[in-house]
Protein backbone atom coordinates (compact mmCIF):
# COMPACT_ATOMS: atom_id res chain seq x y z
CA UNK A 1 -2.58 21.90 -31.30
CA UNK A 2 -4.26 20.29 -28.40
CA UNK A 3 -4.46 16.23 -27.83
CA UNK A 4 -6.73 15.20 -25.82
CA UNK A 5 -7.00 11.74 -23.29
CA UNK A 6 -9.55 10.39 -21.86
CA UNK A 7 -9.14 8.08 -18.32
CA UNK A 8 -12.63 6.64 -16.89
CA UNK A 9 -12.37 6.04 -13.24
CA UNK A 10 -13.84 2.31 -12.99
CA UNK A 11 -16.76 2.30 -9.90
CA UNK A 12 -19.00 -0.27 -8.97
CA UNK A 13 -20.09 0.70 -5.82
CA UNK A 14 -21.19 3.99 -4.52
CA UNK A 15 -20.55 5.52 -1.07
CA UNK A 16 -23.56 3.61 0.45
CA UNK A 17 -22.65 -0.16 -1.35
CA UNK A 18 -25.30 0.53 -3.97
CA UNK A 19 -24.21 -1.28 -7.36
CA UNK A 20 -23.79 1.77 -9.88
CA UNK A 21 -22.43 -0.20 -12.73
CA UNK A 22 -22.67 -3.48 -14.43
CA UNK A 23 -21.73 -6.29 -14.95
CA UNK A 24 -20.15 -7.31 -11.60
CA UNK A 25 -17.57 -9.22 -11.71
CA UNK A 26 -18.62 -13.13 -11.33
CA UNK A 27 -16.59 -13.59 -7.72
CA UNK A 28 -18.44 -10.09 -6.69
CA UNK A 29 -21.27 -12.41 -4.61
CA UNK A 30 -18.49 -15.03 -3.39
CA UNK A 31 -18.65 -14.76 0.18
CA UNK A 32 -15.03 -16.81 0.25
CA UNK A 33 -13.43 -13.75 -1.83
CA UNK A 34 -15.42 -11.24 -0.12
CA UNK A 35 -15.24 -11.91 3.40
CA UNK A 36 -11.46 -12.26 3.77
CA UNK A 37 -11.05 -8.57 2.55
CA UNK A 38 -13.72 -7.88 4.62
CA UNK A 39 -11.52 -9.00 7.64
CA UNK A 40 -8.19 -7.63 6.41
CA UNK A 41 -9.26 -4.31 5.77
CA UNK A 42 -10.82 -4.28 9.46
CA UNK A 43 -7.95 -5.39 11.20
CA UNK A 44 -5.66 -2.97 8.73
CA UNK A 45 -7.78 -0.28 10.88
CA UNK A 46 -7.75 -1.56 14.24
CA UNK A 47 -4.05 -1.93 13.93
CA UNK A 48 -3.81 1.60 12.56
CA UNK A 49 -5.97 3.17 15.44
CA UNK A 50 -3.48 0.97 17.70
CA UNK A 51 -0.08 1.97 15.92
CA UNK A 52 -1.24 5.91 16.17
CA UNK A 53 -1.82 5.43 20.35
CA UNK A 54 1.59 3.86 20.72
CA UNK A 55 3.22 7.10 19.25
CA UNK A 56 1.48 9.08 21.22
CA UNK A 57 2.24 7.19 24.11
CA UNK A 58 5.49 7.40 23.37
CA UNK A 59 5.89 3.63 22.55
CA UNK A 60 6.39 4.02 18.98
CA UNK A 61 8.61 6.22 17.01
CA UNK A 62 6.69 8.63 14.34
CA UNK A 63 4.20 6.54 12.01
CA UNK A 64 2.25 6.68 9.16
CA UNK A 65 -1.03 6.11 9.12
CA UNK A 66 -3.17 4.39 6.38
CA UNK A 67 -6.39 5.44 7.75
CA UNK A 68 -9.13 5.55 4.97
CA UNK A 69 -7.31 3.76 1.67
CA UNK A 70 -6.91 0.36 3.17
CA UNK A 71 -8.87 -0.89 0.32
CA UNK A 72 -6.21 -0.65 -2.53
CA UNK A 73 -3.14 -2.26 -0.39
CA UNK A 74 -5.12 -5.27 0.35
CA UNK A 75 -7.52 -5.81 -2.93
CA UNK A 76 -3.77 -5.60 -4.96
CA UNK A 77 -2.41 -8.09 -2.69
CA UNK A 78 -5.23 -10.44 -2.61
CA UNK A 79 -4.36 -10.67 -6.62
CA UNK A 80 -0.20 -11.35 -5.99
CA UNK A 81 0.70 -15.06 -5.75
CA UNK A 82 3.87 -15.60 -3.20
CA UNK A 83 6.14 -15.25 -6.43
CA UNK A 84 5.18 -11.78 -7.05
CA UNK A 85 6.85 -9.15 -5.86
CA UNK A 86 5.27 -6.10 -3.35
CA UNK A 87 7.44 -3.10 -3.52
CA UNK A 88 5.56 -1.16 -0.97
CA UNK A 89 5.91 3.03 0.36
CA UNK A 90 4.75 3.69 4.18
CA UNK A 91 0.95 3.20 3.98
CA UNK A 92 0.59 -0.19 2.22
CA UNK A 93 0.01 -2.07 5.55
CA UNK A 94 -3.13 -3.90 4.60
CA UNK A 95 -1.11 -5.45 1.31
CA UNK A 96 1.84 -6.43 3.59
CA UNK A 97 -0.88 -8.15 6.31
CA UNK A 98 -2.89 -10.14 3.31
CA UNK A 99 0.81 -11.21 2.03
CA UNK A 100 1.83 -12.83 6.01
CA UNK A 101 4.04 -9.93 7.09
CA UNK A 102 3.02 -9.42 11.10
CA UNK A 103 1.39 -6.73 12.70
CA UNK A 104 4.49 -7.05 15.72
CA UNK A 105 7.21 -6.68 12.17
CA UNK A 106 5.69 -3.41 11.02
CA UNK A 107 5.44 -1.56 15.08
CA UNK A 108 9.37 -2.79 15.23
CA UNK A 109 9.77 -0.94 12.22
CA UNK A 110 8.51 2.04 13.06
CA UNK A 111 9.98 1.46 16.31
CA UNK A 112 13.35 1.69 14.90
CA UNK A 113 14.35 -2.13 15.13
CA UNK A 114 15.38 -3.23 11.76
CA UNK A 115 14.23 -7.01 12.54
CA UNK A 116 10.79 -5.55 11.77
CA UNK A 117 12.04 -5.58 7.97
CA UNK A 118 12.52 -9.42 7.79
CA UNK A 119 9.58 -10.31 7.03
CA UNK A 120 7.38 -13.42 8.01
CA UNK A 121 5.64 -13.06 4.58
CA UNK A 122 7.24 -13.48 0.76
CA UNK A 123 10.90 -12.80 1.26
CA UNK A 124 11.52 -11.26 -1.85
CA UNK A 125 9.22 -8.45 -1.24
CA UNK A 126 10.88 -5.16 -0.35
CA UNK A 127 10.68 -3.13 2.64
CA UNK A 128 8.99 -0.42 3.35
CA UNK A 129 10.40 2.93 1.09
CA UNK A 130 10.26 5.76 2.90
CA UNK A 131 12.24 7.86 0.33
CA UNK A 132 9.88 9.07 -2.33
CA UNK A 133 9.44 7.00 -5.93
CA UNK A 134 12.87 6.16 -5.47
CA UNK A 135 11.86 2.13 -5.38
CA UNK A 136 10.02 2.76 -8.64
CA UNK A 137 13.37 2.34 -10.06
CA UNK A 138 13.59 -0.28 -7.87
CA UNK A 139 10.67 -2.04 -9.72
CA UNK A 140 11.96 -1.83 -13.17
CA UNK A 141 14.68 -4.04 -11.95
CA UNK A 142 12.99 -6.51 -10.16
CA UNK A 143 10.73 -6.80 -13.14
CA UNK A 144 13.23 -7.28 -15.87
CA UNK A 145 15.09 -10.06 -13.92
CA UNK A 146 11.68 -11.53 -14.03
CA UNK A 147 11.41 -11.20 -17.45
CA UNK A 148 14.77 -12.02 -18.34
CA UNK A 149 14.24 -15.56 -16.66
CA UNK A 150 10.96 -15.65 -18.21
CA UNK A 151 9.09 -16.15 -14.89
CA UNK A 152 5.42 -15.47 -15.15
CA UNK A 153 5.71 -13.22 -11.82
CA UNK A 154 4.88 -9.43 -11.55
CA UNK A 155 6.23 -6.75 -9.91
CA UNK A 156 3.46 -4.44 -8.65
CA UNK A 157 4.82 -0.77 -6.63
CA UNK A 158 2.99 1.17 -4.76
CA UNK A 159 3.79 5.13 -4.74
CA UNK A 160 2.09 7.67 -3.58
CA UNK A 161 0.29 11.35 -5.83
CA UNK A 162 3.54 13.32 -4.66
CA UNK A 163 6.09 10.38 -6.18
CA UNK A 164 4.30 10.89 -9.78
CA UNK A 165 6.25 14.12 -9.56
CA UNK A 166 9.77 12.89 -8.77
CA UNK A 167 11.63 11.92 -11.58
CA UNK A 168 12.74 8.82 -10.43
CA UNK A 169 8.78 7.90 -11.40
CA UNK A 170 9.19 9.19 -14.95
CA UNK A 171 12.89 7.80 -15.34
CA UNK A 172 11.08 3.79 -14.02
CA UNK A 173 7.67 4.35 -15.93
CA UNK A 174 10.05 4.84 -19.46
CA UNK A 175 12.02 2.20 -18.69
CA UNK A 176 9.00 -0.20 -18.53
CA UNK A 177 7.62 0.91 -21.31
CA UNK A 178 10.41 0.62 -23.36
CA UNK A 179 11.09 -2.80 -22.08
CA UNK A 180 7.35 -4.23 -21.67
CA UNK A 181 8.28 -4.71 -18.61
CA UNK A 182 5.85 -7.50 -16.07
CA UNK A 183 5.13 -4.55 -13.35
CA UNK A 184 2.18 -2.82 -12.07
CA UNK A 185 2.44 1.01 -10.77
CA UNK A 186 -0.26 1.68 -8.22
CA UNK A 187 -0.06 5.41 -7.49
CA UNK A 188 -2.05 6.06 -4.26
CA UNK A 189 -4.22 9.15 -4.89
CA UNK A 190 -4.90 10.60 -1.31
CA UNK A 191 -5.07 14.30 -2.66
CA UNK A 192 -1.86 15.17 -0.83
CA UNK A 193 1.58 14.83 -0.89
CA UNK A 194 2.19 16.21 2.85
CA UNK A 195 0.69 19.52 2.58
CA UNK A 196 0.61 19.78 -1.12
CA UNK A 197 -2.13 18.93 -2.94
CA UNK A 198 -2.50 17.48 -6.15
CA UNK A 199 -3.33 20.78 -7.85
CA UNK A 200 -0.49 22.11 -7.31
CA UNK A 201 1.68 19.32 -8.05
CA UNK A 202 1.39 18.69 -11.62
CA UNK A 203 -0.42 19.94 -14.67
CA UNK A 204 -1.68 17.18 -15.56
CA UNK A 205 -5.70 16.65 -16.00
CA UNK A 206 -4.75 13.08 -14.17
CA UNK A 207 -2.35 11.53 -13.22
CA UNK A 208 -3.52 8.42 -14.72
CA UNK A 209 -2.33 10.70 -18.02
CA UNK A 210 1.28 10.13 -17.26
CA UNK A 211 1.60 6.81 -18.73
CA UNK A 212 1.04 8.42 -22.25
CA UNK A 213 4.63 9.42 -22.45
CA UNK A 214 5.73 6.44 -21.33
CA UNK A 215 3.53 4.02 -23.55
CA UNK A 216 2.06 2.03 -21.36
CA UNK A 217 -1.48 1.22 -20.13
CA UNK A 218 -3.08 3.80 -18.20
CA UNK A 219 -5.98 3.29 -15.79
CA UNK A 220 -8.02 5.40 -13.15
CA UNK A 221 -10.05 2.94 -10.53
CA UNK A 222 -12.20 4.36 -7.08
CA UNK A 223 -9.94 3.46 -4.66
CA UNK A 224 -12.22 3.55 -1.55
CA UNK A 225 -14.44 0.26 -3.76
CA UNK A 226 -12.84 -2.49 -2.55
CA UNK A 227 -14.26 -4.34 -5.67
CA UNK A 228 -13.42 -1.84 -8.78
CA UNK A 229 -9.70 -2.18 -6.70
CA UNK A 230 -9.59 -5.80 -7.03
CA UNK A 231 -10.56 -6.09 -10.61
CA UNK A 232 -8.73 -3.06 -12.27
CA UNK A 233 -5.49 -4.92 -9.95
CA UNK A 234 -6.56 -8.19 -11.49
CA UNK A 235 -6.52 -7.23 -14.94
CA UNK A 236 -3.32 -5.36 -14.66
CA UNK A 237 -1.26 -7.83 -13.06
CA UNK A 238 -2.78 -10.64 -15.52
CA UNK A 239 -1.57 -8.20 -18.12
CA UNK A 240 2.05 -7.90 -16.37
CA UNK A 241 2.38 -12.14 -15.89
CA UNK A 242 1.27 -12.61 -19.86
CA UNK A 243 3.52 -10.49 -21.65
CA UNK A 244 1.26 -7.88 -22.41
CA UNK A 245 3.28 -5.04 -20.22
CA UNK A 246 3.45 -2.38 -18.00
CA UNK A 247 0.16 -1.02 -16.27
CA UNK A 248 -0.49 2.55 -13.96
CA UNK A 249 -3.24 2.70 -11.87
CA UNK A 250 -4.22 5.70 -10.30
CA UNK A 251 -6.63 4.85 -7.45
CA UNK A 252 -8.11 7.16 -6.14
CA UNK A 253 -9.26 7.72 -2.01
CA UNK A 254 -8.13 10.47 0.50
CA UNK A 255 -5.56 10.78 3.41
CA UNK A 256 -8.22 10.62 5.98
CA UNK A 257 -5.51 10.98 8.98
CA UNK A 258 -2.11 13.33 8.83
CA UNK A 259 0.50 12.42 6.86
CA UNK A 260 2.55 10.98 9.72
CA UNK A 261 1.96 11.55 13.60
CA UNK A 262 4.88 14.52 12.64
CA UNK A 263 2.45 16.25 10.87
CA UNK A 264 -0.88 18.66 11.57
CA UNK A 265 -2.86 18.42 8.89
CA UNK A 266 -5.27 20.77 10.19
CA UNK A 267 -3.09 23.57 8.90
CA UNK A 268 -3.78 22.98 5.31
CA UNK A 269 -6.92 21.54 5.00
CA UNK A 270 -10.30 22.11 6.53
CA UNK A 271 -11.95 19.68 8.88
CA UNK A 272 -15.12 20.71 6.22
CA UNK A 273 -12.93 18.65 3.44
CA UNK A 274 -12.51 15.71 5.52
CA UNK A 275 -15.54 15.03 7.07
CA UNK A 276 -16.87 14.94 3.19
CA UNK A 277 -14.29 12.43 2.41
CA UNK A 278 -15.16 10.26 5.35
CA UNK A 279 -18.72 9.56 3.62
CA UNK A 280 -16.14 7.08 1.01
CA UNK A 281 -14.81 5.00 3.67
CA UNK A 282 -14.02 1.64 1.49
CA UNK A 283 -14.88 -0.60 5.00
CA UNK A 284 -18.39 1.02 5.33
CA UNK A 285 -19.14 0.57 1.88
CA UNK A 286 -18.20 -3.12 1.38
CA UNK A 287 -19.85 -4.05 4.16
CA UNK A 288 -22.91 -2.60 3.30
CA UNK A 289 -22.54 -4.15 0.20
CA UNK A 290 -22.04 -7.70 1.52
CA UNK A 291 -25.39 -7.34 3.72
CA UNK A 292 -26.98 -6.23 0.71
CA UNK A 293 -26.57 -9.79 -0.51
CA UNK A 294 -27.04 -11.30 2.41
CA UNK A 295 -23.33 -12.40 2.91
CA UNK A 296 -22.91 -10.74 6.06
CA UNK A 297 -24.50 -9.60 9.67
CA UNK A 298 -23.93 -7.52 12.94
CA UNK A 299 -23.45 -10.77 14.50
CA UNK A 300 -20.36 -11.49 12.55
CA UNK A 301 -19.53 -8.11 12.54
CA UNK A 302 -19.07 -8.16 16.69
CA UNK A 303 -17.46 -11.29 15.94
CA UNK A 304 -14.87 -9.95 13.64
CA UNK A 305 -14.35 -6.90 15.79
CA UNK A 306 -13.44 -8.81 19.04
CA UNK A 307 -11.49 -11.04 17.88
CA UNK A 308 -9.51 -8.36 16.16
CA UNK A 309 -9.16 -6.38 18.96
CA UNK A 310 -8.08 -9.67 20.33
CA UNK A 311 -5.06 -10.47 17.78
CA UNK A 312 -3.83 -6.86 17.31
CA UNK A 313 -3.53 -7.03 21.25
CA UNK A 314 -1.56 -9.91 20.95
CA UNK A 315 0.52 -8.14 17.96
CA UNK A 316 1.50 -5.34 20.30
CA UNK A 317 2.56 -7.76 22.95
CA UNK A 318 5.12 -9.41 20.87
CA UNK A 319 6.48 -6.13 20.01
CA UNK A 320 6.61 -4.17 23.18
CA UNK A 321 8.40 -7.57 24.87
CA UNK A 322 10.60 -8.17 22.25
CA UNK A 323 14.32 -7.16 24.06
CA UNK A 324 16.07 -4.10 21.91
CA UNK A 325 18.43 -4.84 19.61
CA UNK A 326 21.93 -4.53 20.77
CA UNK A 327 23.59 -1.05 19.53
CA UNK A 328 26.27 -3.22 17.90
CA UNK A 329 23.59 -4.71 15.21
CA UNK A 330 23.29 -1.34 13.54
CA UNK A 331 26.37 -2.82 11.21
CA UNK A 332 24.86 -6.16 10.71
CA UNK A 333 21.76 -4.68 8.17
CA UNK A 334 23.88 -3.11 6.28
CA UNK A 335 25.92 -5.71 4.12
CA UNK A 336 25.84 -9.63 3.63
CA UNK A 337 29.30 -9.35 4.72
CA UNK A 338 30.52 -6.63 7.04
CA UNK A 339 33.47 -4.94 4.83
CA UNK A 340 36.71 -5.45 7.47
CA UNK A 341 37.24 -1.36 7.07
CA UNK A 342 34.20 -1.26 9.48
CA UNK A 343 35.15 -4.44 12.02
CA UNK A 344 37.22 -1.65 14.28
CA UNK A 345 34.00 0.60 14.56
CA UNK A 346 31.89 -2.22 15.47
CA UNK A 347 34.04 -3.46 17.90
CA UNK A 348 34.09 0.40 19.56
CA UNK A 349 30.53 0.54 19.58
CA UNK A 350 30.71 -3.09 21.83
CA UNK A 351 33.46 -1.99 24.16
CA UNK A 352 31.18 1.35 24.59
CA UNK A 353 28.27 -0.57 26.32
């Protein structure tokens, strides 16, 4: 016997801005709502472009790129309220920027200073999970403490295709569903998970499917339309902060760049694939949506681009002069408290210098 599911992918806009489906949203003509993702997913990608230079200019240690799905990190976030709670993987750069962590926090990251994890932004979001789905877990608890103090907050993780194969996924999706627990799993559909693609990763006709088993609300939204993003995100997190449980979305976009500046992508996929993926790039199509409706020109597009340019300049100055961190502070991010079984090492690794 066969059971079949069926997941709609929600769309309003197609590659060229063109509404495809109705109604819109009512804040889908705001210009105040509009314009500030606008901006955010622009400067996502000029820091991006910048973060990718500094590796190769040896300036930054390997990075991640988030080149082509800065849409879903920054329509979630513009949904969060400071008392939510952004459990973020490597790519999620444009959510962190919306939610006030710095462009100069995330280089020192990658650069290998651990200052780059404490955040200007909400302090009780997580840092950045480079280990795969294993913050999923992670989730589940930060969403039943919130549920256990009955704050109306949500927990909302982003993970990645390849992590909806791990079973630390499986083991955090049950436990929210058993729970009704108040969090939201984003899984980032890019098509790849390194050089494995998503057809050979599961046997699943989506991946949207998974939350079946685990009895919760399952969702598939266009990730590259910056407005389907927003409103699947809205609706899922409402659902999370009223009681009404656990939500997956599957959004779907591509990995336009390689999976880190480690990685050649070129050996697995064709530079015919990507260049057909490029025609869904979620900046291109909002903004040819806003000047659609008249909300927005090439003047304030020059605008927006210099002064961009301008501030992730800036960004990049505050992390390149920004002294190196003693070798003596690797001890001081691991515990509140440095146990005393590790004072004598510490004290070594000053006497070394």
């Amino acid at each position: 016997m066969t059971v079949s599911f069926k997941f709609d992918s929600l769309q309003y806009l197609d590659t060229d801005g063109a509404v495809v489906f109705e109604p819109l949203p009512e804040w889908a003509n705001d210009a105040a709502i509009l314009i500030p993702l606008y901006r955010t997913m622009v400067e996502t990608r000029a820091f991006d472009a910048k973060a990718v230079a500094l590796q190769r200019t040896g300036q930054l240690g390997t990075y991640a790129s988030s080149l082509g799905q800065e849409a879903i990190g920054v329509a979630t976030a513009s949904v969060m309220t400071a008392d939510d709670v952004l459990l973020p993987t490597y790519r999620e750069y444009g959510a962190q920027f919306w939610r006030g962590t710095t462009m100069a926090e995330i280089l020192l990251y990658w650069g290998g200073d651990e200052r780059g994890s404490d955040y200007a932004g909400p302090r009780g979001d997580f840092p950045i999970s480079v280990p795969i789905a294993t913050h999923a877990c992670h989730a589940v608890g930060v969403a039943y403490a919130m549920k256990l103090r009955q704050q109306p907050h949500a927990a909302v993780c982003f993970v990645g295709d390849g992590a909806t194969s791990k079973g630390d996924f499986y083991e955090a999706i049950n436990a929210a569903g058993v729970w009704r627990l108040p969090v939201v799993f984003v899984v980032t559909n890019n098509q790849w998970a390194i050089s494995v693609p998503v057809s050979k990763q599961t046997a699943a006709e989506t991946l949207a499917h998974k939350s079946v088993a685990a009895g919760i609300a399952g969702r598939r939204v266009d990730g590259n339309d910056c407005l389907a993003m927003k409103q699947a995100a809205t609706e899922a997190i409402d659902n999370a902060r009223n009681g009404r449980g656990p939500t997956l979305l599957e959004a779907l976009t591509y990995r336009m760049s390689d999976h880190t500046t480690a990685d050649d992508a070129s050996r697995y996929r064709s530079a015919e694939e990507v260049d057909a993926h490029r025609l869904q790039d979620p900046i291109d199509r909002l903004r040819r949506y806003m000047e659609s409706r008249g909300l927005w020109a090439d003047a304030e597009e020059q605008e927006l681009h210099d002064a961009t340019a301008q501030r992730v300049e800036q960004q990049v100055k505050v992390y390149l002069d920004t002294p190196a961190p003693a070798p003596q502070t690797m001890f001081d991010h691991l515990y509140a408290t440095l146990p005393r079984a590790f004072d004598a090492q510490r004290q070594a690794v000053i006497e070394e210098k």
